[in-house]
C-alpha atoms as a PDB file:
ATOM      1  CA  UNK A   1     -22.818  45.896  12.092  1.00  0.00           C
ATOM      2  CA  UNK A   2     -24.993  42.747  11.272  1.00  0.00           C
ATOM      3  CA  UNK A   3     -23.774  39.965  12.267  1.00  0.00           C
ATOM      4  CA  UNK A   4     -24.264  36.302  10.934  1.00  0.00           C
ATOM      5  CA  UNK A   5     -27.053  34.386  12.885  1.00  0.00           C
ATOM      6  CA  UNK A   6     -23.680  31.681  13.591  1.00  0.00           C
ATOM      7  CA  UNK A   7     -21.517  33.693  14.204  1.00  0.00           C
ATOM      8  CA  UNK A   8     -18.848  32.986  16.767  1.00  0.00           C
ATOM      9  CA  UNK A   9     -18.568  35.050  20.503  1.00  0.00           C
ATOM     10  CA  UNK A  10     -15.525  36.210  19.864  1.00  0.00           C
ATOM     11  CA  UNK A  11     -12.816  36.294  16.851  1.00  0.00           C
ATOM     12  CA  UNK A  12      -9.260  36.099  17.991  1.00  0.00           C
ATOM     13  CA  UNK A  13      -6.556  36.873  14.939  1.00  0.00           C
ATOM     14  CA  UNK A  14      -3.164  37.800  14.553  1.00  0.00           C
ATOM     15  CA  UNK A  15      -4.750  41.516  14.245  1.00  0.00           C
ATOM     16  CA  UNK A  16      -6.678  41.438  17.492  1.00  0.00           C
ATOM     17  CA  UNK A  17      -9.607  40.092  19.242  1.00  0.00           C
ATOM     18  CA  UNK A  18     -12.929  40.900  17.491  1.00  0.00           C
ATOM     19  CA  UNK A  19     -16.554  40.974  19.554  1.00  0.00           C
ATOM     20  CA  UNK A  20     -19.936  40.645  18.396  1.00  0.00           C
ATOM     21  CA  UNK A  21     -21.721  44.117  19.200  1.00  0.00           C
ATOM     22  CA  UNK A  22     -24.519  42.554  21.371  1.00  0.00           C
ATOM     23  CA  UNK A  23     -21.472  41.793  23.964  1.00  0.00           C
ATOM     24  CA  UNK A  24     -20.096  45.050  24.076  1.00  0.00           C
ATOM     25  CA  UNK A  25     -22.489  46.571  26.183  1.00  0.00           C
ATOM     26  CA  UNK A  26     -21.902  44.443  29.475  1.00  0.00           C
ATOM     27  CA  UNK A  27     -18.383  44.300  28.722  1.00  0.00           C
ATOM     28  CA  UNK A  28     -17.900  47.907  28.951  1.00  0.00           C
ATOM     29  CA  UNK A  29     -20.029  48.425  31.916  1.00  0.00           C
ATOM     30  CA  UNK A  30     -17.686  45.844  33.500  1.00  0.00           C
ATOM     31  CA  UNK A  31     -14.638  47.567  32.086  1.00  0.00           C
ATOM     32  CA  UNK A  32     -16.080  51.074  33.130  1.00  0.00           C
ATOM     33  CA  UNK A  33     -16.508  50.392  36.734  1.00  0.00           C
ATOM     34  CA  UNK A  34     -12.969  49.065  37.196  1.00  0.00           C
ATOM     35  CA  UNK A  35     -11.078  51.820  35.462  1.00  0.00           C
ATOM     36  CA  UNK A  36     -12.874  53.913  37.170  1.00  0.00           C
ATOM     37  CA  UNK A  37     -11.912  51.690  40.555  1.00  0.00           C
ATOM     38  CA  UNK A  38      -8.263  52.132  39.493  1.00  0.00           C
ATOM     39  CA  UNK A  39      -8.497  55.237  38.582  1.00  0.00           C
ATOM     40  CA  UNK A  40     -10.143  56.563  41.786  1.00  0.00           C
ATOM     41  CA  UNK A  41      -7.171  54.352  43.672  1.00  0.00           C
ATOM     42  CA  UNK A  42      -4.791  56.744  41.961  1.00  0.00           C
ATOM     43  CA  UNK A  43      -3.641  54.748  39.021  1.00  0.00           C
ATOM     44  CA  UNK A  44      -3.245  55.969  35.850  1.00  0.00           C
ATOM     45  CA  UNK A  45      -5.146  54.360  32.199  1.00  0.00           C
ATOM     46  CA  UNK A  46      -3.172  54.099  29.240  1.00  0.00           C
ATOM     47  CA  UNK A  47      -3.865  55.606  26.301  1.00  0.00           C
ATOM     48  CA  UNK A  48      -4.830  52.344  24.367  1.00  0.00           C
ATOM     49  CA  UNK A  49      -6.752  51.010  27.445  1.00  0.00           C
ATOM     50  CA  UNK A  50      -8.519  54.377  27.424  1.00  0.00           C
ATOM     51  CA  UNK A  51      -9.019  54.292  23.375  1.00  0.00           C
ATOM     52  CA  UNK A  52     -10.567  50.793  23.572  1.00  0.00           C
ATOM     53  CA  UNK A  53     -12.822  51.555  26.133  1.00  0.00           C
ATOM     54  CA  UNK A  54     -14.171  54.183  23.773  1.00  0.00           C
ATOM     55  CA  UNK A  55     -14.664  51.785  20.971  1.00  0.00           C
ATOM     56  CA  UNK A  56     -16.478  49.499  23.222  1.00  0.00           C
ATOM     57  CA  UNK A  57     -18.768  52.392  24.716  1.00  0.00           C
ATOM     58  CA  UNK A  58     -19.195  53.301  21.304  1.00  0.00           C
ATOM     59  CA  UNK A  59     -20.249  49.605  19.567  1.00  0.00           C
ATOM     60  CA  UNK A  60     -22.645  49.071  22.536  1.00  0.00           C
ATOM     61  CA  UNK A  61     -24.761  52.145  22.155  1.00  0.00           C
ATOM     62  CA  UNK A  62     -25.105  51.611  18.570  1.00  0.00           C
ATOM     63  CA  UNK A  63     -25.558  48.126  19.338  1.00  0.00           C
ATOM     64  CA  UNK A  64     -28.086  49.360  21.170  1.00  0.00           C
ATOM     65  CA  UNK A  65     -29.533  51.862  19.257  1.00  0.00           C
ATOM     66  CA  UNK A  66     -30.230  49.327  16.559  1.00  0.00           C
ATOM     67  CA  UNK A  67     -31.629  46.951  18.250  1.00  0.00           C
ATOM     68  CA  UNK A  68     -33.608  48.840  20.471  1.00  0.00           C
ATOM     69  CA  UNK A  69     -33.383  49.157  24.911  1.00  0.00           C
ATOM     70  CA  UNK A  70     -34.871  45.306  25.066  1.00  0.00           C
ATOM     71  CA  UNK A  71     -31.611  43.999  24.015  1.00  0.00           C
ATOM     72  CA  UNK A  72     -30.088  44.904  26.992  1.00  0.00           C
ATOM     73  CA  UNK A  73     -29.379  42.497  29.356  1.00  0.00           C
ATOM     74  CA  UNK A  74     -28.276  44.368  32.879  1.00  0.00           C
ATOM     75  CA  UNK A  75     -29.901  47.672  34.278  1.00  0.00           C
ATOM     76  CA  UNK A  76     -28.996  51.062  33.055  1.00  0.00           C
ATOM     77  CA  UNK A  77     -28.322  52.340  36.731  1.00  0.00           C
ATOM     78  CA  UNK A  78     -27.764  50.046  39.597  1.00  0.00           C
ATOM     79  CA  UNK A  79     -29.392  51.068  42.689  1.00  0.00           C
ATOM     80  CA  UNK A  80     -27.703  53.580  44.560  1.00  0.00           C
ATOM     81  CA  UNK A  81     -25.237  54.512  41.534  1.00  0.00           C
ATOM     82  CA  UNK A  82     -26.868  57.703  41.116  1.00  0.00           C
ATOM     83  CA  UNK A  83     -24.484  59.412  43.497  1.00  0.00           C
ATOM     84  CA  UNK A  84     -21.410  58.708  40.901  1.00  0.00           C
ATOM     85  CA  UNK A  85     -22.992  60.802  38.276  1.00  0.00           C
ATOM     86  CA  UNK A  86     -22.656  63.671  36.507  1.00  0.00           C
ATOM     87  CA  UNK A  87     -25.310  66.477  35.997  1.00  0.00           C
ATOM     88  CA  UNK A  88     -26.248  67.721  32.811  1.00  0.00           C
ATOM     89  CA  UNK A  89     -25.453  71.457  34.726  1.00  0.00           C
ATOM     90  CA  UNK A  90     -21.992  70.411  36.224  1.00  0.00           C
ATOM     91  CA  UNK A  91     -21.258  68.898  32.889  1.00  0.00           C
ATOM     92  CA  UNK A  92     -21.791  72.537  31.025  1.00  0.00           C
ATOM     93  CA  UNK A  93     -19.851  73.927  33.782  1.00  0.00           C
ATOM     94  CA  UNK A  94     -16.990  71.633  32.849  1.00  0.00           C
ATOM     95  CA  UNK A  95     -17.579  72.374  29.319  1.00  0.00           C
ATOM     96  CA  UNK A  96     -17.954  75.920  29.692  1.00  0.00           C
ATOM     97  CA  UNK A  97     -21.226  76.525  27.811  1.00  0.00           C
ATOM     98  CA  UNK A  98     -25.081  76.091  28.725  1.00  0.00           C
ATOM     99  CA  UNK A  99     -26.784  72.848  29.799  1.00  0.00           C
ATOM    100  CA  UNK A 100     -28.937  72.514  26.235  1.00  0.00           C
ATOM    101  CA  UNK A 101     -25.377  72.870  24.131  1.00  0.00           C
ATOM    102  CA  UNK A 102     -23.638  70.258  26.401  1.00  0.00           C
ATOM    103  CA  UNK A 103     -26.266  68.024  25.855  1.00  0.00           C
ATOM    104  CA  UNK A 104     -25.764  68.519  22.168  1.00  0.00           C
ATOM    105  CA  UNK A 105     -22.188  68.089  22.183  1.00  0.00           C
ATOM    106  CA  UNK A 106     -22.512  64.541  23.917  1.00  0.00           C
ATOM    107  CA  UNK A 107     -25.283  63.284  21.296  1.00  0.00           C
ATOM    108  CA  UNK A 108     -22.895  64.207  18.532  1.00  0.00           C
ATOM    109  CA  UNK A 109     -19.921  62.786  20.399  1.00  0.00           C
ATOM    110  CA  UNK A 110     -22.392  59.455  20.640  1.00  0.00           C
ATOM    111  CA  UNK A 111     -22.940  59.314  24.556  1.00  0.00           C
ATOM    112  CA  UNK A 112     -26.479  58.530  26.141  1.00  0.00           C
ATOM    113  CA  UNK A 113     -26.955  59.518  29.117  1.00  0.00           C
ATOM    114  CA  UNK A 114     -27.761  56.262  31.645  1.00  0.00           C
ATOM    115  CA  UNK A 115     -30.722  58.335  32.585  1.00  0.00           C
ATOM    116  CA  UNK A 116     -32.291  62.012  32.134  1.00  0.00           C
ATOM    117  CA  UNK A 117     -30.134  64.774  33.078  1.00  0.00           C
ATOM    118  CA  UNK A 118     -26.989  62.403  34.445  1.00  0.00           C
ATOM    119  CA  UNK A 119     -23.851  61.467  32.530  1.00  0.00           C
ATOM    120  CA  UNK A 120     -21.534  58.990  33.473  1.00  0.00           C
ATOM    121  CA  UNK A 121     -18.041  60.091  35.011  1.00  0.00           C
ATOM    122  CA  UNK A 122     -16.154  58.695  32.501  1.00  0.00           C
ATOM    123  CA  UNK A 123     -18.405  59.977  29.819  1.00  0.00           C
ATOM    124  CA  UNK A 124     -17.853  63.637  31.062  1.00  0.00           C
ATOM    125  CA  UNK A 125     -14.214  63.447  31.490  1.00  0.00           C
ATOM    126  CA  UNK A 126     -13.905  62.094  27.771  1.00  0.00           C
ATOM    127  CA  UNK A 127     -16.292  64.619  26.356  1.00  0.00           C
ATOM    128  CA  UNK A 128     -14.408  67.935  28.144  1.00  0.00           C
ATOM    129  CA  UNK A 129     -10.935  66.260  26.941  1.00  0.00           C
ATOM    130  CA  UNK A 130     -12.082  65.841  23.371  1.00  0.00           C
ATOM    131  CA  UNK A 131     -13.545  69.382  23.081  1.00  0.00           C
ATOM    132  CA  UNK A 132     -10.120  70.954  24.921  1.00  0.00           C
ATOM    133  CA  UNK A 133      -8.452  69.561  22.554  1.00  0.00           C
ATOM    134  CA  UNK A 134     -10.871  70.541  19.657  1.00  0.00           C
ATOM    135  CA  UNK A 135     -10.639  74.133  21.094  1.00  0.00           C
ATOM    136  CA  UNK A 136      -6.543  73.974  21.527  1.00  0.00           C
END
């Protein structure tokens, strides 16, 4: 999505609010880590909270496809964050199929893994929902 060299940080109209991609990315990690706060505290994400975090995830790694891993302006994985991952082998377990097919399924879903052979939590849980209820 380019984007006008003037272009303003944010849009807000009677529509919604609109974001330049090149924000998206450190919004959503922000926006990740407290869902997943709440979430862990026992609350519960609405459907809409849980659909716009998907858009965001979404703009920010083609953001960052495009424009390549310089643009990025905080640290795939914090120090210490490795322990909140995923596996690429307890994802296929979730999933149901072998490590090489889950790996497929998120690349054609659009998730990146923060770094080889983890996934994010929140990643995961999104990809096994969408392909339960592909299969159902």
């Amino acid at each position: 999505m380019p984007e006008a060299p003037d272009a303003p940080p944010a849009v807000i109209t009677s529509g919604g609010v609109f974001l330049p991609a090149a924000v998206c990315h450190s919004l959503w990690l922000v926006l990740r880590a407290e869902l997943d706060r709440h979430r862990r505290d026992g609350g519960r994400v609405r459907p809409e909270v849980a659909a716009t975090l998907d858009v965001l995830r979404a703009a920010a790694f083609a953001h960052l496809s495009a424009a390549g891993p310089a643009s990025r302006t905080s640290p795939d994985i914090e120090a210490g964050s490795t322990r909140d991952l995923v596996t690429t082998d307890q994802l296929a377990g979730r999933l149901g199929v072998t490590p090489r097919h889950a790996r497929r399924m998120a690349a054609a879903a659009g998730i990146a893994p923060p770094a080889r052979g983890l996934w994010h939590p929140d990643d995961a849980q999104h990809l096994v929902s969408t392909y339960r209820r592909a299969a159902s």
